[in-house]
C-alpha atoms as a PDB file:
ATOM      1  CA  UNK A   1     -18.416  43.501  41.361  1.00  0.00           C
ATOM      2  CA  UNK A   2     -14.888  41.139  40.094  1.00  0.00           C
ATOM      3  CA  UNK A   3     -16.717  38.164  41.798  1.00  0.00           C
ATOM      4  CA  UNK A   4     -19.801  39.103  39.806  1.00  0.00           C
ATOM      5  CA  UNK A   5     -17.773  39.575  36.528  1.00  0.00           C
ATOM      6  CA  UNK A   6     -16.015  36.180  37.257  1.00  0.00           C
ATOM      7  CA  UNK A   7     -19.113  34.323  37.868  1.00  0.00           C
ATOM      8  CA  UNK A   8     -20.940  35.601  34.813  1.00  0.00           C
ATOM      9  CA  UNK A   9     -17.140  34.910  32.667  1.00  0.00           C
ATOM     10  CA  UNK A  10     -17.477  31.144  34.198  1.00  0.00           C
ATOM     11  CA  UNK A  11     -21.454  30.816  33.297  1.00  0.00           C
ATOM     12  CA  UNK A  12     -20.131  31.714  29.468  1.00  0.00           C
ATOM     13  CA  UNK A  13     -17.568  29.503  29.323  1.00  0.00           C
ATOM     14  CA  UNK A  14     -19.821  27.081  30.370  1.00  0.00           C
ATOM     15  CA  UNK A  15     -22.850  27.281  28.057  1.00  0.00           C
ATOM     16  CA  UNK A  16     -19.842  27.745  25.580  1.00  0.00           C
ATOM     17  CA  UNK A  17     -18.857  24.423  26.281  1.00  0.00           C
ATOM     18  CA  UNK A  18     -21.911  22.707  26.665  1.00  0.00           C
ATOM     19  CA  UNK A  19     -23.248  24.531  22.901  1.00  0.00           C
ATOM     20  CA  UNK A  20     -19.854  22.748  21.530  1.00  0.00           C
ATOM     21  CA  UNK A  21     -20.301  19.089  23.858  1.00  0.00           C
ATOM     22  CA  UNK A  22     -23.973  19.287  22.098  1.00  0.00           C
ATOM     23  CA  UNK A  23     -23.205  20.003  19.101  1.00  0.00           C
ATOM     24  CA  UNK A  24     -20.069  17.315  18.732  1.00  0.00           C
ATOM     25  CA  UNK A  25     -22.813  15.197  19.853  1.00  0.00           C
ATOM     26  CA  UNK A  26     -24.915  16.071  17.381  1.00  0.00           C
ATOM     27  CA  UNK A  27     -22.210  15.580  14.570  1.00  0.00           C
ATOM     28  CA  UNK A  28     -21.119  12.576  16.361  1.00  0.00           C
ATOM     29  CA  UNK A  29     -24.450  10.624  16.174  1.00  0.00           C
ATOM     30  CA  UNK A  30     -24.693  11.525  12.419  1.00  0.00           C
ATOM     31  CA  UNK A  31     -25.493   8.141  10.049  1.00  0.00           C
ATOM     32  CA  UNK A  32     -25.268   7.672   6.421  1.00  0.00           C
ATOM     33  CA  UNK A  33     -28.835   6.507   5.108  1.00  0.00           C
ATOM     34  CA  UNK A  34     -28.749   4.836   1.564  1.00  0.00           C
ATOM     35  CA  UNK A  35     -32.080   5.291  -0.029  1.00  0.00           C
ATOM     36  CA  UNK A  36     -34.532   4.672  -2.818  1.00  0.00           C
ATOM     37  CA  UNK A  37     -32.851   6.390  -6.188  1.00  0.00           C
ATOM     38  CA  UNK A  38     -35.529   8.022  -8.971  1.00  0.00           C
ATOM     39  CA  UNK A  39     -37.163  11.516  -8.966  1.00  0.00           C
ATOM     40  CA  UNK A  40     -38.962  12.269  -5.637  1.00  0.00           C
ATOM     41  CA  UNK A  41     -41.498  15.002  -4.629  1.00  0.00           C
ATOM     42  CA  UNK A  42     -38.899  15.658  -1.196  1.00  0.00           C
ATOM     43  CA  UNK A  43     -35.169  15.170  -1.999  1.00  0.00           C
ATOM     44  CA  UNK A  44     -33.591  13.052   0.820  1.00  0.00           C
ATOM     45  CA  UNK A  45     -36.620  12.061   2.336  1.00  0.00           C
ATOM     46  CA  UNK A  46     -37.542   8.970   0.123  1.00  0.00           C
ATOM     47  CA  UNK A  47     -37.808   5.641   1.666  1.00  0.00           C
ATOM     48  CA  UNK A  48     -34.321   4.311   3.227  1.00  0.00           C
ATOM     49  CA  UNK A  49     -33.033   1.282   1.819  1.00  0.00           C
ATOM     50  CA  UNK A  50     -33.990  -2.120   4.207  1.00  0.00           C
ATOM     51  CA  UNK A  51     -31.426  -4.047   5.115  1.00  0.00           C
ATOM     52  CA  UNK A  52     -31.346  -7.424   3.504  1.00  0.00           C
ATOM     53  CA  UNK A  53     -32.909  -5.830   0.000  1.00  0.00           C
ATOM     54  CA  UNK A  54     -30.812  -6.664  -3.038  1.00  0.00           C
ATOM     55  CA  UNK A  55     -28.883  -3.333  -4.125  1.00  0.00           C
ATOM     56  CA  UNK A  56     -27.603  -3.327  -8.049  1.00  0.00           C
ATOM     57  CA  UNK A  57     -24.141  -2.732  -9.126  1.00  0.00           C
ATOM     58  CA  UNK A  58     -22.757  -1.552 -12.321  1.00  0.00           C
ATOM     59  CA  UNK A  59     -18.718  -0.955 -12.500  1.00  0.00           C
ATOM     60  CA  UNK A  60     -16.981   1.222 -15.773  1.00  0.00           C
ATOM     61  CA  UNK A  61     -13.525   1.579 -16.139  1.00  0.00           C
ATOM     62  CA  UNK A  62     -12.196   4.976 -17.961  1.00  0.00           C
ATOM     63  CA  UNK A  63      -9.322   3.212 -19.576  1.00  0.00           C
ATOM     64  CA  UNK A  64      -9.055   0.882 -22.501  1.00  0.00           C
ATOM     65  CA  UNK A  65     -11.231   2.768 -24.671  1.00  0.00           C
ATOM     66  CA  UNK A  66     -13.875   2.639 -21.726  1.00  0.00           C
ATOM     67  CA  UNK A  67     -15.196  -0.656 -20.454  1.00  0.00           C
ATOM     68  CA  UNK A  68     -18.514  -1.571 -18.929  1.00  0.00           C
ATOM     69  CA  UNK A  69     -20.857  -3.788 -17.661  1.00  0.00           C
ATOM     70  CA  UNK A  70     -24.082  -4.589 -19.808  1.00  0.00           C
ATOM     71  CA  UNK A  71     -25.722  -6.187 -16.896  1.00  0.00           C
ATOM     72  CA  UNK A  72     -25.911  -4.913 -13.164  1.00  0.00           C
ATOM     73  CA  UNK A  73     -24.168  -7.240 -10.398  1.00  0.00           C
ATOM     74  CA  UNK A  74     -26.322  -7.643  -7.810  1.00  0.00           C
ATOM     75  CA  UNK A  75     -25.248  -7.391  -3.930  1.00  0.00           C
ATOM     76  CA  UNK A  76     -27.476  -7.771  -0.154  1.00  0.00           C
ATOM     77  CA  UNK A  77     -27.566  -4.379   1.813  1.00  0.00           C
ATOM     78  CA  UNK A  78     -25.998  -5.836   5.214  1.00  0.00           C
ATOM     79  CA  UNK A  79     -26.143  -2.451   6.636  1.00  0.00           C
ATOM     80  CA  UNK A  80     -28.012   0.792   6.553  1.00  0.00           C
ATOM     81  CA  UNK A  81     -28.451   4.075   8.816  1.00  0.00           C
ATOM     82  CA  UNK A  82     -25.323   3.426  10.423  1.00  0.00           C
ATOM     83  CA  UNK A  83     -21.849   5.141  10.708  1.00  0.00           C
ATOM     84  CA  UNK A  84     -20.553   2.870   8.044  1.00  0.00           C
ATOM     85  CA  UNK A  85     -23.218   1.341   5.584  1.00  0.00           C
ATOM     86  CA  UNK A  86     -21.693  -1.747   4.117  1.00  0.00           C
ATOM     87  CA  UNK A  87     -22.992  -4.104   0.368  1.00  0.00           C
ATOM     88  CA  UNK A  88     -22.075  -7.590   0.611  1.00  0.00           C
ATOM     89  CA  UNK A  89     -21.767  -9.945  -2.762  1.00  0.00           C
ATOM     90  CA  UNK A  90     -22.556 -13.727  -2.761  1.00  0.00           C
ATOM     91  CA  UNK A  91     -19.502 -15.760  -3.493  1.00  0.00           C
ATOM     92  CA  UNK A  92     -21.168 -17.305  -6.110  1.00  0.00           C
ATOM     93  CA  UNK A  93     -20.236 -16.766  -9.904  1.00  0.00           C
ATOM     94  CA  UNK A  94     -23.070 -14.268  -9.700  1.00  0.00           C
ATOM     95  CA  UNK A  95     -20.967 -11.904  -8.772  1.00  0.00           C
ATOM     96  CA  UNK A  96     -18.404 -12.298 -11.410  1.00  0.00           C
ATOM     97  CA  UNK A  97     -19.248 -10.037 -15.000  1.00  0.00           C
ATOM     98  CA  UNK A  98     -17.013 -10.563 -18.452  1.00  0.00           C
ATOM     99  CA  UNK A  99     -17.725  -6.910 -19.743  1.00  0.00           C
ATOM    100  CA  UNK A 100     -16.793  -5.847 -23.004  1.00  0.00           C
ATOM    101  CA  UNK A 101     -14.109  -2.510 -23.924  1.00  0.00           C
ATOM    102  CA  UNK A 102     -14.421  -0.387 -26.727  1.00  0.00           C
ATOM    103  CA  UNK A 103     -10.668  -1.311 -28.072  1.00  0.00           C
ATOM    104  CA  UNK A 104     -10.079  -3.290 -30.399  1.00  0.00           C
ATOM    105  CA  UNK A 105      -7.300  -5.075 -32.250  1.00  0.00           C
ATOM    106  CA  UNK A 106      -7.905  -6.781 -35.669  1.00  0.00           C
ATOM    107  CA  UNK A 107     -11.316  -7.781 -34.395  1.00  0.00           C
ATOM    108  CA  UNK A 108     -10.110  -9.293 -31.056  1.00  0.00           C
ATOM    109  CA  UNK A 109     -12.389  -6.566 -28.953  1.00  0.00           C
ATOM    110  CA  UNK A 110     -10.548  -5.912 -25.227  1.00  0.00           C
ATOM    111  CA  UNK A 111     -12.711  -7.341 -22.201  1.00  0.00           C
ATOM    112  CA  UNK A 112     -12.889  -6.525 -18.578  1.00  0.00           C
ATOM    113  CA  UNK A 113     -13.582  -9.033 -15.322  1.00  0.00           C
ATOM    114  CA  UNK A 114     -15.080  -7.753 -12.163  1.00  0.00           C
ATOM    115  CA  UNK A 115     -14.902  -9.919  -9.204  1.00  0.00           C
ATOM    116  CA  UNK A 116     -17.042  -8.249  -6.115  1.00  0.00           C
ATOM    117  CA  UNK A 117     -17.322  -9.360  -2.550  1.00  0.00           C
ATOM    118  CA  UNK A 118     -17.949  -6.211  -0.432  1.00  0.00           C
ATOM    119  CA  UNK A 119     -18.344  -2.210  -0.285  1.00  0.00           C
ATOM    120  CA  UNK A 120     -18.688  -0.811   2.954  1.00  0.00           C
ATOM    121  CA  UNK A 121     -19.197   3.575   3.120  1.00  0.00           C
ATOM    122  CA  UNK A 122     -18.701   5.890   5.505  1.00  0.00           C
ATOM    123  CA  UNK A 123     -19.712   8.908   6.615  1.00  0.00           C
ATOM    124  CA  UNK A 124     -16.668  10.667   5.024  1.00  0.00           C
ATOM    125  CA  UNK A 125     -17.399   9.744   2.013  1.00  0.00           C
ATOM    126  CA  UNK A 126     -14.661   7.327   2.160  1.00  0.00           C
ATOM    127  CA  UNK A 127     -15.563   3.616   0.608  1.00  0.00           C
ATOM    128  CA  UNK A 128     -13.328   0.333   1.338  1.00  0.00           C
ATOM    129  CA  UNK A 129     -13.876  -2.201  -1.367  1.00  0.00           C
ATOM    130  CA  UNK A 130     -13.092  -6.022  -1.934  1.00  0.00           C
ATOM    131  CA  UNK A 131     -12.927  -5.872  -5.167  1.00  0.00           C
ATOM    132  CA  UNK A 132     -10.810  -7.123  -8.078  1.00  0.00           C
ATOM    133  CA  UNK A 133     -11.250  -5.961 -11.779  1.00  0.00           C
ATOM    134  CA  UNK A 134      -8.753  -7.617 -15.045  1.00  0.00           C
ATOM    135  CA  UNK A 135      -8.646  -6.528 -18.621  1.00  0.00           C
ATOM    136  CA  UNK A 136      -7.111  -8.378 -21.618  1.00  0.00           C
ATOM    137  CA  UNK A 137      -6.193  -6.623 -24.406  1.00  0.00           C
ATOM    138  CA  UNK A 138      -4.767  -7.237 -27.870  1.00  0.00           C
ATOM    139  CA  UNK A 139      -2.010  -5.824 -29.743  1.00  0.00           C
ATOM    140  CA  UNK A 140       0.254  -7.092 -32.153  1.00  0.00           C
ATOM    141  CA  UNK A 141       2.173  -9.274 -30.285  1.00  0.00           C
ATOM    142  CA  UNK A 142      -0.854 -11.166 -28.973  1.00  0.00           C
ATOM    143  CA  UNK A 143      -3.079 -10.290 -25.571  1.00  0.00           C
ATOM    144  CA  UNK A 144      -2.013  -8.743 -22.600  1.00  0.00           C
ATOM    145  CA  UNK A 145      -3.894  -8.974 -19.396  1.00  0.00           C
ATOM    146  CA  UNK A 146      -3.371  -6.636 -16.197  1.00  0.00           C
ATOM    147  CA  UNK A 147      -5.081  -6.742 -12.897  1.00  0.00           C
ATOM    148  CA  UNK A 148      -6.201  -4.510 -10.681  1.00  0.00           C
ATOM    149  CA  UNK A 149      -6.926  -4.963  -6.845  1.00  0.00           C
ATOM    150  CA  UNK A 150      -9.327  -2.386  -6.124  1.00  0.00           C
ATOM    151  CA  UNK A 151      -9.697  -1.019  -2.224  1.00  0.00           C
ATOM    152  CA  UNK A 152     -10.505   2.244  -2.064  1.00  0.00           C
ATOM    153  CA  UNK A 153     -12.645   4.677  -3.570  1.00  0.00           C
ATOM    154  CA  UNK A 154     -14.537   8.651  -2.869  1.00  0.00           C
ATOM    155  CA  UNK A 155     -18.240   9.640  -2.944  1.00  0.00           C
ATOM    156  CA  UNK A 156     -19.537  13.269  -2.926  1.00  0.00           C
ATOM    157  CA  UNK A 157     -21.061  13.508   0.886  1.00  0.00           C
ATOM    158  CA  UNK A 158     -24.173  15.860   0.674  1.00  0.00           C
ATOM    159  CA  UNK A 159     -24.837  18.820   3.336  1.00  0.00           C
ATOM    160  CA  UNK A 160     -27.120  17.959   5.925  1.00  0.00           C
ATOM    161  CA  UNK A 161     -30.806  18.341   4.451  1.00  0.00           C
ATOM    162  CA  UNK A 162     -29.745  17.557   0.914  1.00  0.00           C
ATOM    163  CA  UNK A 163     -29.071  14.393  -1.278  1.00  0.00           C
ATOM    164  CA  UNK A 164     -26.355  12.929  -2.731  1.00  0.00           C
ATOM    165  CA  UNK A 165     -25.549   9.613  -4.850  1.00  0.00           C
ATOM    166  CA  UNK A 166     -24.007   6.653  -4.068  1.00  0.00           C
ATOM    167  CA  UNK A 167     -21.374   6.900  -7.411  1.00  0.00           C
ATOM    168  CA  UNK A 168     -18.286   5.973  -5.878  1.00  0.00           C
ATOM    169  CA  UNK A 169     -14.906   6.680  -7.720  1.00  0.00           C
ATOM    170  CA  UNK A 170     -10.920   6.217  -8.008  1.00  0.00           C
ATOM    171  CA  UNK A 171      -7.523   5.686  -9.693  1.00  0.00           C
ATOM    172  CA  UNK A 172      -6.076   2.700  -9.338  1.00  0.00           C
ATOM    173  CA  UNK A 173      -2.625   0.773 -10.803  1.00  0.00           C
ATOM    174  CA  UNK A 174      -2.196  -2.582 -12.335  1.00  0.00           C
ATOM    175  CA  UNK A 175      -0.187  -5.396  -9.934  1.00  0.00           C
ATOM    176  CA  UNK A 176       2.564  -7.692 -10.999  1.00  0.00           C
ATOM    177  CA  UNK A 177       4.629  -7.683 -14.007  1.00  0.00           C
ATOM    178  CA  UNK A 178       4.093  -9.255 -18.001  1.00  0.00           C
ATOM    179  CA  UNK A 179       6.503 -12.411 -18.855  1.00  0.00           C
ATOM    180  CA  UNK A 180       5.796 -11.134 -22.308  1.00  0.00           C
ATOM    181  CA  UNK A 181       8.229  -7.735 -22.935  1.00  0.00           C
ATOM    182  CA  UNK A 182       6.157  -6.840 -25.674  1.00  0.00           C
ATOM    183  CA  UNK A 183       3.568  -5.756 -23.029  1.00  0.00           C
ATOM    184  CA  UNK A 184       3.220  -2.574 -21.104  1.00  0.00           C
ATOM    185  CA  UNK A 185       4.898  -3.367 -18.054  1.00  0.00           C
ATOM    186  CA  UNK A 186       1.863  -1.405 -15.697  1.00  0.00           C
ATOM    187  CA  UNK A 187      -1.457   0.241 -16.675  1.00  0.00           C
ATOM    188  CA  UNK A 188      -3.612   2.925 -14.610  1.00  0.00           C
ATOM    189  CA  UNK A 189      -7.503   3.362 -15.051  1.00  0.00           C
ATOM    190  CA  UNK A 190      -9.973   5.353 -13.423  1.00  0.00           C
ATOM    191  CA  UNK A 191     -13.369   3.482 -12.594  1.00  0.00           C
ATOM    192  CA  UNK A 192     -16.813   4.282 -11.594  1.00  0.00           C
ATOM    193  CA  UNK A 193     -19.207   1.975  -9.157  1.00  0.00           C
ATOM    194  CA  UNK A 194     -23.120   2.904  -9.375  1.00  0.00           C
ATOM    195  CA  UNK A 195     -25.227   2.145  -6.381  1.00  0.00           C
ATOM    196  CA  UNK A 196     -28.406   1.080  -7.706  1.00  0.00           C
ATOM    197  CA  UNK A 197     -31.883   0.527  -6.262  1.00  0.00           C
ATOM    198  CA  UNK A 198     -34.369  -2.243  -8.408  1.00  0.00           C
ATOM    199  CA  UNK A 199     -35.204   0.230 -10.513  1.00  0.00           C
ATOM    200  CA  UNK A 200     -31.732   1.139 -11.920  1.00  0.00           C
ATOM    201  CA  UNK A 201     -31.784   4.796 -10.218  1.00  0.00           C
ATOM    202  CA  UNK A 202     -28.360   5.483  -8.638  1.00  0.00           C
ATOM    203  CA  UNK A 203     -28.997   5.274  -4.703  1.00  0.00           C
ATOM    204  CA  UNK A 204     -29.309   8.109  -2.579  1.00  0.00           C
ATOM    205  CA  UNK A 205     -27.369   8.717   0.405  1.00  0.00           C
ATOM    206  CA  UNK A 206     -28.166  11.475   3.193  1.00  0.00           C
ATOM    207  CA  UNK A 207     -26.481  12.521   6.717  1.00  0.00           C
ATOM    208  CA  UNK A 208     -29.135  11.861   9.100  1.00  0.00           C
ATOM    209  CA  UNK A 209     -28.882  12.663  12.902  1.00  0.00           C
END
């Protein structure tokens, strides 16, 4: 009777184990598919994204009165369906955008510069950027221009079965210092980056096994 008890206590433990190898191997093989944005009869089942179509890019940033670009910034999908899907941007002056803010000082309106080169997102919802974004703006005193280096950034990750969009987001601090001391020594902005597809709907992304 123990030896019977033991052996059925060891056949547990092992279907235990093998439920949790499977399903960490389930999890494990799980892939981040970017796909067509838009209204869809099936959410998270419209067509995946091909690598090596063009993927549009529009960039805001929360500070300065809100800044924008009027005219998407287009990048090559270098990878899709994969652990980490990654955007790549020609280094051409194609990728580089003089955006307009909404301040304003005695008609000299602020402007933002985005510089892109690559996105690459994960699984967690984590994304690593290459990206560098400037502002100038006026005051009394003159212009002052800040810079931001831009590396990091958070999308929403959807449940398995559902949809999400690729609208990545952060905080991020100005680098290096103003010669002129009538400038604000450092600035802070939050910015939004939409995913596009060639229609202008935001991208979206599902967790695919």
């Amino acid at each position: 009777m123990r030896r019977t008890m033991i052996l059925g206590m060891v056949l547990i433990a092992a279907a235990t184990g093998a439920a949790a190898w499977t399903g960490g191997a389930i999890a494990a093989k799980q892939n981040l598919v970017l796909r067509e944005g838009g209204e869809h009869p099936y959410e998270g089942l419209d067509p995946a994204i091909p690598v090596g179509a063009f993927v549009e890019t529009t960039v805001e940033a929360a500070g300065f009165g809100g800044c924008g670009t009027t005219r998407p910034i287009v990048g090559e999908l270098t990878a899709n369906s994969t652990k980490t899907d990654a955007v790549f941007f020609s280094s051409s002056s194609e990728n580089l955008e003089h955006a307009p803010c909404h301040d304003e000082y005695d008609g000299e309106k602020d402007t933002m510069t985005v510089i892109l080169s690559e996105f690459t997102l994960s699984t967690k919802g984590k994304a690593k950027l290459k990206m560098s974004l400037s502002v100038e703006t006026h005051n009394s005193f003159g212009p002052c221009g800040y810079s931001f280096s831009i590396k990091k950034a958070t999308f929403p990750v959807p449940a398995p079965g559902q949809a999400g969009q690729a609208v990545l987001k952060g905080t991020t601090h100005s680098s290096g210092q103003h010669s002129t001391k009538q400038c604000k020594v450092k600035e802070e902005t939050a910015f939004t980056i939409i995913l596009a597809d060639n229609a202008g709907f935001p991208l979206e992304t599902t967790l695919d096994s």
